[in-house]
Protein backbone atom coordinates (compact mmCIF):
# COMPACT_ATOMS: atom_id res chain seq x y z
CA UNK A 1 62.86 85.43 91.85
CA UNK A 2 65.64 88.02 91.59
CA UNK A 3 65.29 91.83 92.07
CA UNK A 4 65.98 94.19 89.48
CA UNK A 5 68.91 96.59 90.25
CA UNK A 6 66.85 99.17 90.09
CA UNK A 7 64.68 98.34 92.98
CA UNK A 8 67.83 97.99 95.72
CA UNK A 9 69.73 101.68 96.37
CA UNK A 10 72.89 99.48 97.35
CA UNK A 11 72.77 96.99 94.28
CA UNK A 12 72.69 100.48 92.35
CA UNK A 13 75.43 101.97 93.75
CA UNK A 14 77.36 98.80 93.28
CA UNK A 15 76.50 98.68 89.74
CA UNK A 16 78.06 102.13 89.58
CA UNK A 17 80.85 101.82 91.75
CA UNK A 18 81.45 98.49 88.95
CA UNK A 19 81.57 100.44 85.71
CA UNK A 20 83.90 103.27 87.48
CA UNK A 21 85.98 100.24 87.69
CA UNK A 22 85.49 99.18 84.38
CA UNK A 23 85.90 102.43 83.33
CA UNK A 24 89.31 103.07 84.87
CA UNK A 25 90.63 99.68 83.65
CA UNK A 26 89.53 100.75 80.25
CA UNK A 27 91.58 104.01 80.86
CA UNK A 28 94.55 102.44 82.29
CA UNK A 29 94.88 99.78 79.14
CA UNK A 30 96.00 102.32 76.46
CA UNK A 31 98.14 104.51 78.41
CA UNK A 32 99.52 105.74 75.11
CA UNK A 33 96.20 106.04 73.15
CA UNK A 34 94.09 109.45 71.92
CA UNK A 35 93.92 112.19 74.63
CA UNK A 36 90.25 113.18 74.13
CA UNK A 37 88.93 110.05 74.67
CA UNK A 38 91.11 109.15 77.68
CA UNK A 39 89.88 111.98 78.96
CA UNK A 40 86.24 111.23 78.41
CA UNK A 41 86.75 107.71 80.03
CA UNK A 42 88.87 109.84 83.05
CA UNK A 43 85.16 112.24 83.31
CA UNK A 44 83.04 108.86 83.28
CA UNK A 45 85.25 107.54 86.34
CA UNK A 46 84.62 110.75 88.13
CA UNK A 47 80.91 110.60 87.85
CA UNK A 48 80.13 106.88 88.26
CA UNK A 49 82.48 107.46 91.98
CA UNK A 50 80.60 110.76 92.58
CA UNK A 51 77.11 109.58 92.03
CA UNK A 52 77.62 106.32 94.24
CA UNK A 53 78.29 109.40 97.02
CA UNK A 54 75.50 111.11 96.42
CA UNK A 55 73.31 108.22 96.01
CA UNK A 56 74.00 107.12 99.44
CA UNK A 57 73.18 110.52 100.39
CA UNK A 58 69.90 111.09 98.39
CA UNK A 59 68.60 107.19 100.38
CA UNK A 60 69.17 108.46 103.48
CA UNK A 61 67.06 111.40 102.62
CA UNK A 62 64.66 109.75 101.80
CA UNK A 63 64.71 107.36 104.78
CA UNK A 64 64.60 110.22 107.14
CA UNK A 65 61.98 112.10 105.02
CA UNK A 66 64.13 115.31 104.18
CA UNK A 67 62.31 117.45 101.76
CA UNK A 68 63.34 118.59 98.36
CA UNK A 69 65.89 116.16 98.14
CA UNK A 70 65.01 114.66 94.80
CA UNK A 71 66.33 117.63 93.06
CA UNK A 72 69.88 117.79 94.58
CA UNK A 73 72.44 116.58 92.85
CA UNK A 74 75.74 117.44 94.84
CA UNK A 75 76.68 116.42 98.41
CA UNK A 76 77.01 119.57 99.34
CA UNK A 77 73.47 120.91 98.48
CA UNK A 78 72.13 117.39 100.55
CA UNK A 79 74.02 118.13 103.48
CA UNK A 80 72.77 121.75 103.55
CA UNK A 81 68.92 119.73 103.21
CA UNK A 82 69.63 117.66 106.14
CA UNK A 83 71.00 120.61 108.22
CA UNK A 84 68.22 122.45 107.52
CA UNK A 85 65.89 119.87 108.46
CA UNK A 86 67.69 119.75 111.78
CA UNK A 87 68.15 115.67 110.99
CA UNK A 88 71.47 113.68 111.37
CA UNK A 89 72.06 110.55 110.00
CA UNK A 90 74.90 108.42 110.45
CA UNK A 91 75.60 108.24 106.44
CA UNK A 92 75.53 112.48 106.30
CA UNK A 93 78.48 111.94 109.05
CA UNK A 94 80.65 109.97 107.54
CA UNK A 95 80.31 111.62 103.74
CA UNK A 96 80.53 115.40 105.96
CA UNK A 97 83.73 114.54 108.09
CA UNK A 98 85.49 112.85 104.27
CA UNK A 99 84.64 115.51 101.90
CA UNK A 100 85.79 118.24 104.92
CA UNK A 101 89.31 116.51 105.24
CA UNK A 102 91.66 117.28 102.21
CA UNK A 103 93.52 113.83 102.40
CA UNK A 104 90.40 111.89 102.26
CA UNK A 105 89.71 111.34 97.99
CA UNK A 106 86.20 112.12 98.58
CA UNK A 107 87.29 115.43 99.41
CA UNK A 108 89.32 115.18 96.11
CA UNK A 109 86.36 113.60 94.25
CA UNK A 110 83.82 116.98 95.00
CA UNK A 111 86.36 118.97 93.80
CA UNK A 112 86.50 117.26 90.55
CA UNK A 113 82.50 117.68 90.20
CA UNK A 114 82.67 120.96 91.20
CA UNK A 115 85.39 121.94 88.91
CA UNK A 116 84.19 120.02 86.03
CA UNK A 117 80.71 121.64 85.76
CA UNK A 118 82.46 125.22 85.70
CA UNK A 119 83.46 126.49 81.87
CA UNK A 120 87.05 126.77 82.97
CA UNK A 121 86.58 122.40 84.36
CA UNK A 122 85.22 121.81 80.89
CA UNK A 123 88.34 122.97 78.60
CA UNK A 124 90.67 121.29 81.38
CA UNK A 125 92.90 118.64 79.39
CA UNK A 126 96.52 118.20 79.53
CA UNK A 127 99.27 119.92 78.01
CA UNK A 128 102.16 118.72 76.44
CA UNK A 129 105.30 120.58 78.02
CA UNK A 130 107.79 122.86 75.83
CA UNK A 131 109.91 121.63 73.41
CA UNK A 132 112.43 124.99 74.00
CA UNK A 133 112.02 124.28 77.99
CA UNK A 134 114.41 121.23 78.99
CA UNK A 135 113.22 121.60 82.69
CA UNK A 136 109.62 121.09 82.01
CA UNK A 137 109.85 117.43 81.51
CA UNK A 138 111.05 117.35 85.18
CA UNK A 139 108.57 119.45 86.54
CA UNK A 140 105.44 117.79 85.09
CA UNK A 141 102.82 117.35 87.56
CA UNK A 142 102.21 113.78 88.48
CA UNK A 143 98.81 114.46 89.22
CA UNK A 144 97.93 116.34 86.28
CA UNK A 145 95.15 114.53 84.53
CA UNK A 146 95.96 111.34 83.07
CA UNK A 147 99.25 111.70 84.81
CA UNK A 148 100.58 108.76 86.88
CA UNK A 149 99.52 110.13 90.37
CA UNK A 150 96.20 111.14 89.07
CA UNK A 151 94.86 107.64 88.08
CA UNK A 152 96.69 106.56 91.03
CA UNK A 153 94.32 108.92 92.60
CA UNK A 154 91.38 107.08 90.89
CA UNK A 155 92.05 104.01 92.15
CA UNK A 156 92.32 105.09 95.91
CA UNK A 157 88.96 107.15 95.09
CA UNK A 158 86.96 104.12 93.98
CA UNK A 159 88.14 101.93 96.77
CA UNK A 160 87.17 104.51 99.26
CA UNK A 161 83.94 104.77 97.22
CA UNK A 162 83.82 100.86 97.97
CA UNK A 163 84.78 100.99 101.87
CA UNK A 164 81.27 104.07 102.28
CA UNK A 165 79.36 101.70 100.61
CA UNK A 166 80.00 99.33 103.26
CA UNK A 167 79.78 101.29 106.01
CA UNK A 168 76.80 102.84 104.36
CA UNK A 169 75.01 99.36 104.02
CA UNK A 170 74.35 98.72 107.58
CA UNK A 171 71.98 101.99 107.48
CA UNK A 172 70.43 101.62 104.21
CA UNK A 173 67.75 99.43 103.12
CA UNK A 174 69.06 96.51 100.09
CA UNK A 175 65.93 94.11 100.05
């Protein structure tokens, strides 16, 4: 008899990590299609990657009995939990020392949460440049969303999603 996904944190986060996936394949199949939705399938991506991060932090939590974990929602607000609770665990480490360096895309990934849940993060879409300005077409920002470098960006971010899990695994509980 099989386990529903439900019951195993890792088979969860896998499930999640899987429709980011799906997600961004949808996304990268009609590179020429509506912006709004594109967009909406860009935000899903975002926080399928984001709440595999977390979720590896919230388990952890709970396996070292942190308190008041249940309501945190950011990695941030978890670390601050476990620091105040004077506990270190191995997964805390690893998700600390990749959202604190700048080239790691989990770094990239908590500034997309945090930006997106701030008024400013929800009007964010792309712009198309000026017709009267020649030079803008040159100067477009690959990582703009939607841009090239940005689902680029995705990509990396959901296999480096993949590689925590797995380093994660050894320390968490699946059956």
């Amino acid at each position: 008899m099989s386990r529903m996904v439900r019951e195993s944190e890792i088979s969860g986060l896998r499930e999640r990590l899987f429709f980011a996936r799906s997600l961004l394949k949808t996304l990268n199949a009609d590179p020429d299609g509506a912006v709004g939705p594109r967009l909406a399938l860009r935000g899903g991506v975002v926080f399928h990657l984001y709440s595999v991060l977390v979720g590896i932090a919230r388990q952890a939590a709970r396996s070292y009995q942190v308190r008041g974990y249940e309501d945190l929602i950011s990695l941030a607000a978890l670390e601050q939990a476990f620091a105040a609770a004077a506990v270190q665990a191995p997964e805390i480490g690893l998700l600390a020392r990749a959202r604190a360096d700048r080239a790691d895309p989990v770094c990239w990934l908590d500034q997309e949460m945090r930006a997106a849940v701030g008024a400013a993060g929800l009007a964010r879409r792309p712009t198309a440049p000026e017709e009267r300005d020649a030079l803008s077409l040159r100067a477009e920002d690959p990582y703009a969303p939607l841009a090239q470098g940005d689902l680029a960006r995705l990509a990396g971010a959901a296999d480096r999603v993949a590689e925590l899990i797995e380093q994660c695994a050894a320390y968490m509980e699946e059956w």
